[in-house]
N, C-alpha and C. Protein backbone atom coordinates (compact mmCIF):
# COMPACT_ATOMS: atom_id res chain seq x y z
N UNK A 1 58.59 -161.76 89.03
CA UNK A 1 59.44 -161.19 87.99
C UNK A 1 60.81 -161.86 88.08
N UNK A 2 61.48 -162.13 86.84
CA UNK A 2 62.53 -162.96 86.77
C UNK A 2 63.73 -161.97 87.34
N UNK A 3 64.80 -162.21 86.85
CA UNK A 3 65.93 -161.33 87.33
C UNK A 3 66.49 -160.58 85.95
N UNK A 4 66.07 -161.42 84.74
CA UNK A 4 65.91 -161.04 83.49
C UNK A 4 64.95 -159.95 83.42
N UNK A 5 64.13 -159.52 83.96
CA UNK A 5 63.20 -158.87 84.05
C UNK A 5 63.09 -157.59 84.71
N UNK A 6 63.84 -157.56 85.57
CA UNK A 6 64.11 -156.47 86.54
C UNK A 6 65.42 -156.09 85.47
N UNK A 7 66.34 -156.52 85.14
CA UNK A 7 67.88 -155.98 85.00
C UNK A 7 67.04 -154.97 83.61
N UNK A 8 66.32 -155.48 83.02
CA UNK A 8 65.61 -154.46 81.74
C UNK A 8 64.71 -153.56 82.20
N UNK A 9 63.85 -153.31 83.26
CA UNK A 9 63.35 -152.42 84.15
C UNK A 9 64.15 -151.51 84.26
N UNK A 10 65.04 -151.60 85.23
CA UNK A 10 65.76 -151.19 85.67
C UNK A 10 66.39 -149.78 85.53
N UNK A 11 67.05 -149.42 84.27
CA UNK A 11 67.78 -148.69 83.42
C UNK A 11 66.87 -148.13 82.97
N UNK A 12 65.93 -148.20 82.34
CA UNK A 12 64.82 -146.81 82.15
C UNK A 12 64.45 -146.14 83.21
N UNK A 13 64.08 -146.75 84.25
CA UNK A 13 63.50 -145.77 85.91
C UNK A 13 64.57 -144.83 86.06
N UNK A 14 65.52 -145.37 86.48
CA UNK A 14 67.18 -144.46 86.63
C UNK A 14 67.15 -143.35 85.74
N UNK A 15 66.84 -143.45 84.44
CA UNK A 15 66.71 -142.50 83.52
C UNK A 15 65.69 -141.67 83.31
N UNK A 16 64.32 -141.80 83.96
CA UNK A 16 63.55 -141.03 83.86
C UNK A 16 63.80 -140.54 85.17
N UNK A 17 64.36 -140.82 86.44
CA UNK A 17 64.74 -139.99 87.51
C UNK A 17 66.03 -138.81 87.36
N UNK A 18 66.83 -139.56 86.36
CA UNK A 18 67.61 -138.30 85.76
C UNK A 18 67.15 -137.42 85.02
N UNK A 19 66.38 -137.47 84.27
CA UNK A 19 65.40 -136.48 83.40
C UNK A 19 64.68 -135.63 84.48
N UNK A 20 63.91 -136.09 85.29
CA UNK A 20 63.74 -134.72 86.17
C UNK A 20 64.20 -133.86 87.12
N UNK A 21 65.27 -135.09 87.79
CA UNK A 21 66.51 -134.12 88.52
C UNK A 21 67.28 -133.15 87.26
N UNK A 22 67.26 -133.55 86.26
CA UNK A 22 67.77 -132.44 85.23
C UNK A 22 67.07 -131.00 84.57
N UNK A 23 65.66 -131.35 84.81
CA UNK A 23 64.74 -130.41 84.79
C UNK A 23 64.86 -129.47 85.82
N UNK A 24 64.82 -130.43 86.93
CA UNK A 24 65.25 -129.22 88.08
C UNK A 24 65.71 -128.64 87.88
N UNK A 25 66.99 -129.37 88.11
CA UNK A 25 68.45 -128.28 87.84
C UNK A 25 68.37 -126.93 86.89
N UNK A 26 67.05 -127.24 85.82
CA UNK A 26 67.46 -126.52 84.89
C UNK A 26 66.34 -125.23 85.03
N UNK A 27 65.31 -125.61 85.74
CA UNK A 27 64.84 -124.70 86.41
C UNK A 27 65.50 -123.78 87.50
N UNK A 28 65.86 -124.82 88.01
CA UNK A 28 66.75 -123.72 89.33
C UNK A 28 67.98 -122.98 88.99
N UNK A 29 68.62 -123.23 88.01
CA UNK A 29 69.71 -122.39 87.05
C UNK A 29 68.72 -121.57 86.68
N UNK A 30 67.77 -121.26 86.08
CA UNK A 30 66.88 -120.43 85.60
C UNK A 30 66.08 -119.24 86.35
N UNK A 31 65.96 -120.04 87.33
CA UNK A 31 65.37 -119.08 88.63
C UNK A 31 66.31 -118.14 89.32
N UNK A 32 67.56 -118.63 88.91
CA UNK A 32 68.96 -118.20 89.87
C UNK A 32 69.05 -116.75 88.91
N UNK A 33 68.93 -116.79 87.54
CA UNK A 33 68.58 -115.86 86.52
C UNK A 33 67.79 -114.90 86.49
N UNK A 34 66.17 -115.49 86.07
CA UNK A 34 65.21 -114.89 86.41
C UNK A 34 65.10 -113.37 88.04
N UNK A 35 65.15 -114.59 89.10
CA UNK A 35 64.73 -113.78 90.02
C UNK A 35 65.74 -112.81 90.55
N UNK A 36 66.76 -112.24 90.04
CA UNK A 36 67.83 -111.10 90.45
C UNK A 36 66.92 -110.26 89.56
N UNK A 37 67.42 -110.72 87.80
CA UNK A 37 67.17 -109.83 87.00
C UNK A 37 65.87 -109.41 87.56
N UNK A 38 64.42 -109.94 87.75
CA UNK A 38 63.01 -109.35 87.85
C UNK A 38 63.03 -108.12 89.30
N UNK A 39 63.94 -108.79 90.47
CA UNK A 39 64.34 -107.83 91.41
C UNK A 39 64.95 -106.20 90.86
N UNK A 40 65.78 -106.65 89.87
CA UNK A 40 66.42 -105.16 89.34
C UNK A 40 65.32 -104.47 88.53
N UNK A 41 64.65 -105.23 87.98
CA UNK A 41 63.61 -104.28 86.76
C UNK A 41 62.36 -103.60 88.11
N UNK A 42 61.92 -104.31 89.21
CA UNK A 42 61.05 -104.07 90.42
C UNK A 42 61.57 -102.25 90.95
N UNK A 43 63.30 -102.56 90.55
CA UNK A 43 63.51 -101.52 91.68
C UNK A 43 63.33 -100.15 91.18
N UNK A 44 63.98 -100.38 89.44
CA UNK A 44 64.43 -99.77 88.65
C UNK A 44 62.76 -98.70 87.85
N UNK A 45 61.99 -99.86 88.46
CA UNK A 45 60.35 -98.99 88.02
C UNK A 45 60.01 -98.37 88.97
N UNK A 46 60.32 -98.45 90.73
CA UNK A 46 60.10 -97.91 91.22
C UNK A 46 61.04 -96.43 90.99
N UNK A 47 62.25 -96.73 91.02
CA UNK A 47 62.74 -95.53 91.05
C UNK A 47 62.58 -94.70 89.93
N UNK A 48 62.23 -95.15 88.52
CA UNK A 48 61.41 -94.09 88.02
C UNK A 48 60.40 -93.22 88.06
N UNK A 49 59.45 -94.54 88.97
CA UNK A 49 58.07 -93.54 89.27
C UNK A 49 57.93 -92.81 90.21
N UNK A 50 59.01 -92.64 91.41
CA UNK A 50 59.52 -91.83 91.74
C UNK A 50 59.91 -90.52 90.98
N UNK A 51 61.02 -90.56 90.42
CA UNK A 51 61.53 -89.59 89.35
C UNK A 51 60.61 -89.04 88.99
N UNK A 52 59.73 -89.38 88.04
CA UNK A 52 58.44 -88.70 87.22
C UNK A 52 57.62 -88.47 88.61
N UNK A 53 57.35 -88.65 89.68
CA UNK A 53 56.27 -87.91 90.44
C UNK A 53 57.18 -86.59 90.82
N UNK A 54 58.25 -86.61 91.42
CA UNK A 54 58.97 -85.30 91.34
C UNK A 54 58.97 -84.10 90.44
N UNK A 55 59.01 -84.75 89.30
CA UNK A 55 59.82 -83.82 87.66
C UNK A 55 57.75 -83.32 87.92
N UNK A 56 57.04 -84.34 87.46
CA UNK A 56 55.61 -83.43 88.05
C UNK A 56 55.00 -82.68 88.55
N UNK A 57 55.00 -82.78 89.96
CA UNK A 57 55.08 -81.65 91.07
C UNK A 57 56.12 -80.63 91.28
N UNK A 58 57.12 -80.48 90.50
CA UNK A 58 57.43 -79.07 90.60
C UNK A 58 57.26 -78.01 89.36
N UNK A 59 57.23 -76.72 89.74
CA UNK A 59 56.54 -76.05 88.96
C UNK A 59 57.44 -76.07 87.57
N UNK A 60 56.75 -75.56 86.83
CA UNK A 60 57.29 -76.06 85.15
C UNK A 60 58.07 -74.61 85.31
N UNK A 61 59.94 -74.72 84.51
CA UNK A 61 60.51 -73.82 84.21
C UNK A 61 60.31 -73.10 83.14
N UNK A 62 60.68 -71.49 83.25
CA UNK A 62 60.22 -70.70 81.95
C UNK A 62 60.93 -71.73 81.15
N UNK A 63 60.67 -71.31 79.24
CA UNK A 63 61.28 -71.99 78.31
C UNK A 63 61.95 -71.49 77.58
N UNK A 64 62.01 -69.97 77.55
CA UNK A 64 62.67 -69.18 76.92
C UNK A 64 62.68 -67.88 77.43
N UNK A 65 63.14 -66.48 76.89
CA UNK A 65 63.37 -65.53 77.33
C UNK A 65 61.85 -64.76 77.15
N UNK A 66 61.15 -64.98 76.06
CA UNK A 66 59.88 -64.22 75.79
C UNK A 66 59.32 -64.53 77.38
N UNK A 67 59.00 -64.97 78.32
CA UNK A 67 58.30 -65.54 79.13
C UNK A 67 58.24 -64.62 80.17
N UNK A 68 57.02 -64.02 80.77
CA UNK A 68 56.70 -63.10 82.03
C UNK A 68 57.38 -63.36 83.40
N UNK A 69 57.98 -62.93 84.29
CA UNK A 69 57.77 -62.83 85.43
C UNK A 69 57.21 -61.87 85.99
N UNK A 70 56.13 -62.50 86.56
CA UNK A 70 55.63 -61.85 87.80
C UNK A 70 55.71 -61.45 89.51
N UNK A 71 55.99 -60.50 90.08
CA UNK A 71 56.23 -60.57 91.18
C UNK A 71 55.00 -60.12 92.18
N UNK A 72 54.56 -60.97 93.04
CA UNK A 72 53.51 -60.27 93.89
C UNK A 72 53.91 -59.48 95.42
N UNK A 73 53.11 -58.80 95.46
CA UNK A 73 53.97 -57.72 96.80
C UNK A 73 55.38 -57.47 96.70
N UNK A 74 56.55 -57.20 96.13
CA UNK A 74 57.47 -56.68 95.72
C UNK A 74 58.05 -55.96 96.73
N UNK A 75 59.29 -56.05 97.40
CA UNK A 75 60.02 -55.29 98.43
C UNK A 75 61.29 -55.04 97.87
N UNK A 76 61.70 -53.68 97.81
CA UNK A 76 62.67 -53.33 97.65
C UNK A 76 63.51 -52.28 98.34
N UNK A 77 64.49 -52.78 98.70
CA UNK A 77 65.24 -51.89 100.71
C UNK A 77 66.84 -51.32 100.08
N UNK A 78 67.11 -50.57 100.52
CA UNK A 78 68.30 -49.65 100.14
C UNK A 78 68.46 -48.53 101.01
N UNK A 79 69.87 -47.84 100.99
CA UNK A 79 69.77 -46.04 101.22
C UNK A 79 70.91 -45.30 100.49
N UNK A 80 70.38 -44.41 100.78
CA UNK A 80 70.80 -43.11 99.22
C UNK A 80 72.53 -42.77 100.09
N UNK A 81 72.81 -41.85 99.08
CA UNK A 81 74.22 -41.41 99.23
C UNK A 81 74.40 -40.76 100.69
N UNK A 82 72.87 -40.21 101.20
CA UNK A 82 73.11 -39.34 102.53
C UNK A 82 72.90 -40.60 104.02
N UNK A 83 73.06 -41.73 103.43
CA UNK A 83 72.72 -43.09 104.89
C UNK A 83 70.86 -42.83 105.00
N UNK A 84 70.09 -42.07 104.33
CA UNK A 84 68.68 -42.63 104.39
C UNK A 84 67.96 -43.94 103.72
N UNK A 85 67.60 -44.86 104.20
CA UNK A 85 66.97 -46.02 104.60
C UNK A 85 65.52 -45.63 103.24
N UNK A 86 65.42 -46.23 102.17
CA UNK A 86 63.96 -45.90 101.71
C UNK A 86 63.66 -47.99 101.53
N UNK A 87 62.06 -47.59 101.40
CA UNK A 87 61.32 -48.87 100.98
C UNK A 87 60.32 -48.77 99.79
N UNK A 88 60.73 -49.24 98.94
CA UNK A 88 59.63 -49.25 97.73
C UNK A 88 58.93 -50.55 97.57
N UNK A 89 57.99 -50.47 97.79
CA UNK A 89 56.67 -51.67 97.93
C UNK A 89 55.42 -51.11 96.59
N UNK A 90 54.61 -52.33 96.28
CA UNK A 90 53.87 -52.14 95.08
C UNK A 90 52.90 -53.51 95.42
N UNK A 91 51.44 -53.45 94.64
CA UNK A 91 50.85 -54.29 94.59
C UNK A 91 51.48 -55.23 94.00
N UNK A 92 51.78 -55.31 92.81
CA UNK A 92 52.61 -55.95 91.59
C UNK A 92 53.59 -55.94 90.99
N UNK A 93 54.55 -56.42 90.18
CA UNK A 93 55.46 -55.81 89.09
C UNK A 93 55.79 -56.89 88.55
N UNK A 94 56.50 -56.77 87.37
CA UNK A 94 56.47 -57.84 86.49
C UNK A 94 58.00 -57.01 85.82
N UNK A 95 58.83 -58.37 85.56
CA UNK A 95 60.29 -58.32 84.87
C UNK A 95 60.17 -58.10 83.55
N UNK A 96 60.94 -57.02 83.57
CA UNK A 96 60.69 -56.36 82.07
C UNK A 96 61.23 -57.93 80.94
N UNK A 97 60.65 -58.19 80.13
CA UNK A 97 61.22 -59.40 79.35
C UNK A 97 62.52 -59.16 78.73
N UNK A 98 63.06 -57.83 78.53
CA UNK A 98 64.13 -57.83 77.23
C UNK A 98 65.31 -57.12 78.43
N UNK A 99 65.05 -56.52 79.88
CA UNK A 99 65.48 -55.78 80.52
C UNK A 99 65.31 -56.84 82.11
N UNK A 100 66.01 -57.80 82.03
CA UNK A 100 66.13 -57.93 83.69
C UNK A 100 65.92 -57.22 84.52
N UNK A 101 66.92 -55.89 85.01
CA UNK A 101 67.08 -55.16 85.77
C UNK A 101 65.58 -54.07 86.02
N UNK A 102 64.64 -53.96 85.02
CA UNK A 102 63.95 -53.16 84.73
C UNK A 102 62.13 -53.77 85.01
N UNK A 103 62.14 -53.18 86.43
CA UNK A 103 61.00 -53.48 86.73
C UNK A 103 59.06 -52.83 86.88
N UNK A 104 58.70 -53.41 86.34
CA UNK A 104 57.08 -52.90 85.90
C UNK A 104 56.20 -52.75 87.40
N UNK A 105 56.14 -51.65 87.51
CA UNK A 105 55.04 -51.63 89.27
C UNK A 105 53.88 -51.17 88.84
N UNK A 106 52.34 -51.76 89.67
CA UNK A 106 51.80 -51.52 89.90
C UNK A 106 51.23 -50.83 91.31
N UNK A 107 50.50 -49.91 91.19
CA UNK A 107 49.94 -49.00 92.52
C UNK A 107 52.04 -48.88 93.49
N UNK A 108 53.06 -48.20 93.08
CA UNK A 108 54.21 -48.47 93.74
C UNK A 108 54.10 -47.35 95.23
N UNK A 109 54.72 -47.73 95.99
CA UNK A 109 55.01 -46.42 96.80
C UNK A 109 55.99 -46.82 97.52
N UNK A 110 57.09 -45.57 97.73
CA UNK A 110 58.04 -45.45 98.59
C UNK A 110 58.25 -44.56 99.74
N UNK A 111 58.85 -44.95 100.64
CA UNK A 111 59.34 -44.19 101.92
C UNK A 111 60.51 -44.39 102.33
N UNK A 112 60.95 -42.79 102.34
CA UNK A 112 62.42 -42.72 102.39
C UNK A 112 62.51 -41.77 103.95
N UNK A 113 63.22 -42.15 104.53
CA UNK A 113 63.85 -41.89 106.01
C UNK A 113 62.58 -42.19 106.79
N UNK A 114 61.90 -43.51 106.77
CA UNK A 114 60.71 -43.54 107.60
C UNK A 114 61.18 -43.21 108.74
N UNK A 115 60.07 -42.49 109.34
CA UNK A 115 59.96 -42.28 111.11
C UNK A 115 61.56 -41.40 111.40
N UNK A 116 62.63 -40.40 110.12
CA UNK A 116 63.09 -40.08 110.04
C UNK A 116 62.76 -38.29 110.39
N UNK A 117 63.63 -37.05 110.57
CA UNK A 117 62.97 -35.40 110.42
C UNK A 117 63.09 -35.35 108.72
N UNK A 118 63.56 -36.17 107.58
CA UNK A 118 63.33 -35.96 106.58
C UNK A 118 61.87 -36.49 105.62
N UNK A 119 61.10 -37.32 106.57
CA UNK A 119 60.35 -37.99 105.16
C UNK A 119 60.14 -37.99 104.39
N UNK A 120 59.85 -38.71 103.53
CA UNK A 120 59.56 -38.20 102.13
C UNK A 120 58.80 -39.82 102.15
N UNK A 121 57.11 -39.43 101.07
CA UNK A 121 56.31 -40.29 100.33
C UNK A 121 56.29 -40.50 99.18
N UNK A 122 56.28 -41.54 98.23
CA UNK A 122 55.74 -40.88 97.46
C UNK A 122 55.08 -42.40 96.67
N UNK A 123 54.10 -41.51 95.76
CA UNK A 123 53.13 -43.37 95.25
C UNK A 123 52.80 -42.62 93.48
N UNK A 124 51.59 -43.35 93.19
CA UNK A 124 51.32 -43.39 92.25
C UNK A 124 50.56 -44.33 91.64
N UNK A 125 49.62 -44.37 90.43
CA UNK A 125 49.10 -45.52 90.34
C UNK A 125 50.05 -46.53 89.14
N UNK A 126 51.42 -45.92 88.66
CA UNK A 126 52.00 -46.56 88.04
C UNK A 126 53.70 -46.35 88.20
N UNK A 127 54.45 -47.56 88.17
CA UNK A 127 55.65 -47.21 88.27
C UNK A 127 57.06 -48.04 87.04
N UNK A 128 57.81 -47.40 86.90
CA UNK A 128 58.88 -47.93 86.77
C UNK A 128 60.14 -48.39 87.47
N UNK A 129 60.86 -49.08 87.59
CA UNK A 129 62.17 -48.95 89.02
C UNK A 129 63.16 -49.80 88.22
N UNK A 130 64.34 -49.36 87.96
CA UNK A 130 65.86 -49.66 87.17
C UNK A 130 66.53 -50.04 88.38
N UNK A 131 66.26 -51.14 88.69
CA UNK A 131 67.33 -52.18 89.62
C UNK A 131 69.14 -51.40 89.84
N UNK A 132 69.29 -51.26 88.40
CA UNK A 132 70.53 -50.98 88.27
C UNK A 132 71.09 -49.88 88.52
N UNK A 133 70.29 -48.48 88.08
CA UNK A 133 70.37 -46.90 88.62
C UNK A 133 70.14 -46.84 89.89
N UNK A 134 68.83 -47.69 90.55
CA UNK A 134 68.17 -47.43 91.30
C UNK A 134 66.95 -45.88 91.30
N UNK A 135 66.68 -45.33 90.27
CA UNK A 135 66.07 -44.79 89.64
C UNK A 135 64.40 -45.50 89.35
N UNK A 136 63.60 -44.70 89.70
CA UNK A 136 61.81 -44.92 90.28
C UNK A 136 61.06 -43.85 89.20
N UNK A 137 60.74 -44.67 88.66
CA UNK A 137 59.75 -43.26 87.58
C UNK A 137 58.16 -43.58 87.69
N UNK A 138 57.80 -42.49 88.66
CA UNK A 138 56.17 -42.83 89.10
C UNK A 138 54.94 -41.75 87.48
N UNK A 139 54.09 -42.27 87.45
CA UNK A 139 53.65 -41.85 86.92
C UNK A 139 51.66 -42.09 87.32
N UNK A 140 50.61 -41.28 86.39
CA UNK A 140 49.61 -41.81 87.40
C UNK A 140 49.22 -41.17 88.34
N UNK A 141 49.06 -39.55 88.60
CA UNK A 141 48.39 -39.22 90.13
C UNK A 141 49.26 -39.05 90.91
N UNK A 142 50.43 -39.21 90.90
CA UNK A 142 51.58 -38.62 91.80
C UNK A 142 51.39 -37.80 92.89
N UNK A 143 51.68 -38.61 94.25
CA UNK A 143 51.77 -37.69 95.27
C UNK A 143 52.78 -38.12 96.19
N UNK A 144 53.31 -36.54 96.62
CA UNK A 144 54.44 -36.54 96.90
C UNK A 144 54.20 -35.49 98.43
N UNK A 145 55.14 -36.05 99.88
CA UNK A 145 54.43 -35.39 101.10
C UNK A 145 55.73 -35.84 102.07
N UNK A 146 56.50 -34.51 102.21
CA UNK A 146 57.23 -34.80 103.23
C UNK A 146 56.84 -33.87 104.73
N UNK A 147 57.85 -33.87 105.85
CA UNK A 147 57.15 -32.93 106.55
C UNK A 147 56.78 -31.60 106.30
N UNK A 148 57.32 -30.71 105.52
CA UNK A 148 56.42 -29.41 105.02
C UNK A 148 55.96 -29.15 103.74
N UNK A 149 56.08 -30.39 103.00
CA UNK A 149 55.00 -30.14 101.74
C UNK A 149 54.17 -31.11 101.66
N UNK A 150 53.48 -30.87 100.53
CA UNK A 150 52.46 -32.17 100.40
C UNK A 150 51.77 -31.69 98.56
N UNK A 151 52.23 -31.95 97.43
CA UNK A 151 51.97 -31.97 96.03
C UNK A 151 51.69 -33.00 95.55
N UNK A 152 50.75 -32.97 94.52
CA UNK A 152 50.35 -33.73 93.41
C UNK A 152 50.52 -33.75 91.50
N UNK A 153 51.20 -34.74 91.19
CA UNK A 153 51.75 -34.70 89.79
C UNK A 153 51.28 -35.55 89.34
N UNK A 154 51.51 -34.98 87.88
CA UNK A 154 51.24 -36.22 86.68
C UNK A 154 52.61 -37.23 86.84
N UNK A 155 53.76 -36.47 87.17
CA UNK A 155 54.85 -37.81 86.56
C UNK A 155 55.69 -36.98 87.33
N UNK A 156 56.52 -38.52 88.05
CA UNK A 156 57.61 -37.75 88.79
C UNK A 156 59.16 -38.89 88.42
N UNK A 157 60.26 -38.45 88.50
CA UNK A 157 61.26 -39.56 88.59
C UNK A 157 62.67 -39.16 90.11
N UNK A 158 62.47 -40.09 90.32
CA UNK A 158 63.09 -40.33 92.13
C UNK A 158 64.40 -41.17 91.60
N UNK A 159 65.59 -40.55 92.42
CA UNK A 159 67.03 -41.27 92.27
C UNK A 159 67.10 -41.87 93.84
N UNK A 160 66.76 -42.94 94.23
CA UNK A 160 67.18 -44.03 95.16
C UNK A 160 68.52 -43.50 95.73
N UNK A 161 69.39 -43.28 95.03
CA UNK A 161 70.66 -43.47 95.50
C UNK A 161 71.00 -41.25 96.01
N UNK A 162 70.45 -40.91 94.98
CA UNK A 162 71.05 -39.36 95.61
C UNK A 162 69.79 -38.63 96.46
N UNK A 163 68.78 -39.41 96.36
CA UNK A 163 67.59 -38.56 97.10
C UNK A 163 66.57 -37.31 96.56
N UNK A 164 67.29 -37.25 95.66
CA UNK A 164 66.42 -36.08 94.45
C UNK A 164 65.44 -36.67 93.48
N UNK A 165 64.15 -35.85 93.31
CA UNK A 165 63.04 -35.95 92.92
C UNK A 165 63.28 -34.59 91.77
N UNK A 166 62.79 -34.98 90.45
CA UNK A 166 62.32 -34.42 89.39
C UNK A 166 61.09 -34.55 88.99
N UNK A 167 60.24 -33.83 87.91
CA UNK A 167 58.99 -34.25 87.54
C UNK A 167 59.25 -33.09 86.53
N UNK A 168 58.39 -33.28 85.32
CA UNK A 168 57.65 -32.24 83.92
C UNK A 168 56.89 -31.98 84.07
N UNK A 169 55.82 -32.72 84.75
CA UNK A 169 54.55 -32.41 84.53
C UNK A 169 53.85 -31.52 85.73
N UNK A 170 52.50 -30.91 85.08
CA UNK A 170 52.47 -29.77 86.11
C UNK A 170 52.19 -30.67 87.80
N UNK A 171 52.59 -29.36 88.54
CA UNK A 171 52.51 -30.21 89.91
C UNK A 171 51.52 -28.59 90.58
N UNK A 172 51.28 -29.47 91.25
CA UNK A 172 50.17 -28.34 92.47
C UNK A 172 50.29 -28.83 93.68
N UNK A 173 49.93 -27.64 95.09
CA UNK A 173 50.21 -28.36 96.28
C UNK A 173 50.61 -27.23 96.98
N UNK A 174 51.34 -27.29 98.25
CA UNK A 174 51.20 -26.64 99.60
C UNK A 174 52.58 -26.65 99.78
N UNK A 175 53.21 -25.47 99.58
CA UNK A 175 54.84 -25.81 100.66
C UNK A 175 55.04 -25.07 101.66
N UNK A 176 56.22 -24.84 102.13
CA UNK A 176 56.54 -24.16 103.07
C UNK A 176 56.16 -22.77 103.42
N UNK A 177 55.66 -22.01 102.41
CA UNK A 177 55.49 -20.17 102.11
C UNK A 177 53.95 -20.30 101.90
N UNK A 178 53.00 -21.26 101.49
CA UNK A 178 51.89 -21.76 100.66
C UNK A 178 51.11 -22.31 99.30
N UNK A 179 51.05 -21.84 98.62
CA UNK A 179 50.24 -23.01 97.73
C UNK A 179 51.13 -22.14 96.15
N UNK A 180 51.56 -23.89 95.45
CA UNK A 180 52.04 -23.72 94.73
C UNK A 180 51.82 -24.13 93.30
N UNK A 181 51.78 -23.91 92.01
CA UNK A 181 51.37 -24.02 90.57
C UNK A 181 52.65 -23.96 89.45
N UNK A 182 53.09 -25.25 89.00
CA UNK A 182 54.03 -25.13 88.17
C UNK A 182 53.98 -26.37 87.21
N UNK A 183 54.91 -25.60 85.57
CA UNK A 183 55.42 -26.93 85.15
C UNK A 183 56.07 -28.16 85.76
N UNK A 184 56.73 -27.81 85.89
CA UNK A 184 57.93 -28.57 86.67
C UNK A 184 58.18 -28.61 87.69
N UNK A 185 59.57 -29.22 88.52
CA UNK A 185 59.95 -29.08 89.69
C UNK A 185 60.72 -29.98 89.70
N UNK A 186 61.71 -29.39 90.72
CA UNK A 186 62.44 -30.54 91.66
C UNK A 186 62.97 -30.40 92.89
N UNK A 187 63.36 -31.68 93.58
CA UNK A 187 63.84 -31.41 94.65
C UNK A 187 65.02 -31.78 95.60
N UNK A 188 66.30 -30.94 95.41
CA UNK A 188 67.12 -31.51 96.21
C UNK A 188 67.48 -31.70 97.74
N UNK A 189 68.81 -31.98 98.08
CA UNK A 189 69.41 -32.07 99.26
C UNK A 189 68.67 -32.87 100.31
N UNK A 190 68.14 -32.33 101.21
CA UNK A 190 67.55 -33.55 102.09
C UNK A 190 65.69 -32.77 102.10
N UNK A 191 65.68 -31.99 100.58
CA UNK A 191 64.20 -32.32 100.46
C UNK A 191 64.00 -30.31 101.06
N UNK A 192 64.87 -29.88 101.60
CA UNK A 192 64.87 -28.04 102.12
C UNK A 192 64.69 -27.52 101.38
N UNK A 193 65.08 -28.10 99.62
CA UNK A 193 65.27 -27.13 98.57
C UNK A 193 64.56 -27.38 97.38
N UNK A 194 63.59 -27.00 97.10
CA UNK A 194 62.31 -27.03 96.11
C UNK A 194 62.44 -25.95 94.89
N UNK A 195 62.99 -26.58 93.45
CA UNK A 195 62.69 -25.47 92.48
C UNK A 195 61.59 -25.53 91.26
N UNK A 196 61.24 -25.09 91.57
CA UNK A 196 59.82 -24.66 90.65
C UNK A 196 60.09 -23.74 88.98
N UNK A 197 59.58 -24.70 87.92
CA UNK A 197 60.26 -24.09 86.82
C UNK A 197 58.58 -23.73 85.75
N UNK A 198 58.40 -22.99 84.92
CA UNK A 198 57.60 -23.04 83.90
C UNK A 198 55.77 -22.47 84.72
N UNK A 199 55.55 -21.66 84.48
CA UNK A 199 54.25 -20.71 84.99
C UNK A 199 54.00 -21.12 86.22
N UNK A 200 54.96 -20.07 86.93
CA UNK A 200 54.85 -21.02 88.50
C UNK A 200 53.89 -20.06 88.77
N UNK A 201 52.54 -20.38 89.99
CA UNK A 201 52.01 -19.30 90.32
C UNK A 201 52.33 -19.89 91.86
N UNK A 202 52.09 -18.95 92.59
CA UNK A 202 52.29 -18.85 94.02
C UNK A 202 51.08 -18.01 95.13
N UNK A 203 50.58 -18.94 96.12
CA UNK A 203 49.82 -18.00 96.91
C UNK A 203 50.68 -17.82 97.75
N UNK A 204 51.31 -16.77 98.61
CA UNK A 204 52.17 -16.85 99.91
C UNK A 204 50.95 -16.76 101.28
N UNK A 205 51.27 -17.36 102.35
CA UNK A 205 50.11 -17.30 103.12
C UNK A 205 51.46 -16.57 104.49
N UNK A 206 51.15 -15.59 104.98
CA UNK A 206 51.78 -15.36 105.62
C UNK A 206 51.63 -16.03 107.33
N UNK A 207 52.73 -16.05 108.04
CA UNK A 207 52.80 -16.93 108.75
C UNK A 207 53.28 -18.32 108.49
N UNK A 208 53.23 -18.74 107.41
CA UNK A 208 54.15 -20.41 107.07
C UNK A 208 55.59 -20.25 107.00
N UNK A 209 56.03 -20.92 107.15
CA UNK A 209 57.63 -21.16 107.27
C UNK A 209 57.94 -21.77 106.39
């Protein structure tokens, strides 16, 4: 090859070696691009699918006010105006929807001065309980049994806070003198004082206290 020959060679090779060192370059400017941004979109999917497995697994919030709560086994602890200690427990109850405070019991029963000289029981197969009064309205078979009585009612209503028991409906049962038959009744103070209202009948058994 002449020298004429090479000097025209020459200048194209040079130029097709710049053409792919320029490709490079223009790849590797590209990659310098590419591979952050694809790192951020990597992280950014993980941490969503994160997010959504969370928001998933936890339990779905009510959506509005119409919506039930339910409570299972239900404990409710307090004491009345005289320092007695009661516990009202229930299979069930459920939050009144329109009434927060106002709770729905199933099978309820309470005990007031447990393992106390006052006891007092009392259950039912249905209840009401006003958070806010602290007021218990049993209804359902009512029975009611402290240490010297022991009666059964249709419907009774219990004040949490003063310790007094009312009821309308007829009640029957055993007190202190013997066996008793009435509309009504109630009972104050620490439970000593029992009044009996509307066709009371009375057996007295002598010897009871």
């Amino acid at each position: 090859m002449t020298a004429t020959d090479a000097s025209i060679a020459g200048p194209p090779a040079r130029r097709a070696d710049f053409e792919r060192w320029r490709r490079r370059s223009r790849l590797i400017r590209l990659l310098r691009i590419l591979l952050p941004a694809l790192i951020v979109l990597i992280f950014l999917g993980l941490a969503g699918s994160v997010a959504w497995s969370t928001f998933r697994s936890q339990p779905r919030q009510t959506t509005g006010g119409d919506e039930t709560i339910r409570l299972i086994n239900p404990r409710f602890v307090g004491r009345d105006d005289k320092g007695r200690a009661f516990v009202l427990t229930a299979d069930s109850a459920i939050r009144d929807r329109t009434d927060y405070q106002r709770v729905l019991l199933e099978k309820p029963a309470l005990i007031l001065d447990e393992g106390g000289p006052d006891q007092l029981r009392l259950n039912g197969a249905h209840g009401v309980f006003h958070e806010a009064t602290g007021k218990l309205q049993l209804s359902g078979g009512v029975q009611m049994a402290d240490p010297r009585n022991a009666f059964q009612t249709a419907a009774s209503l219990f004040d949490t806070k003063t310790g007094e028991l009312v009821g309308s409906g007829p009640i029957q049962g055993s007190g202190g003198l013997g066996e008793i038959e009435a509309r009504s009744y109630g009972v104050y103070g620490k439970g000593d004082r029992m009044v009996f209202k509307g066709g009371v009948r009375a057996r007295i058994e002598p010897g009871k206290e």
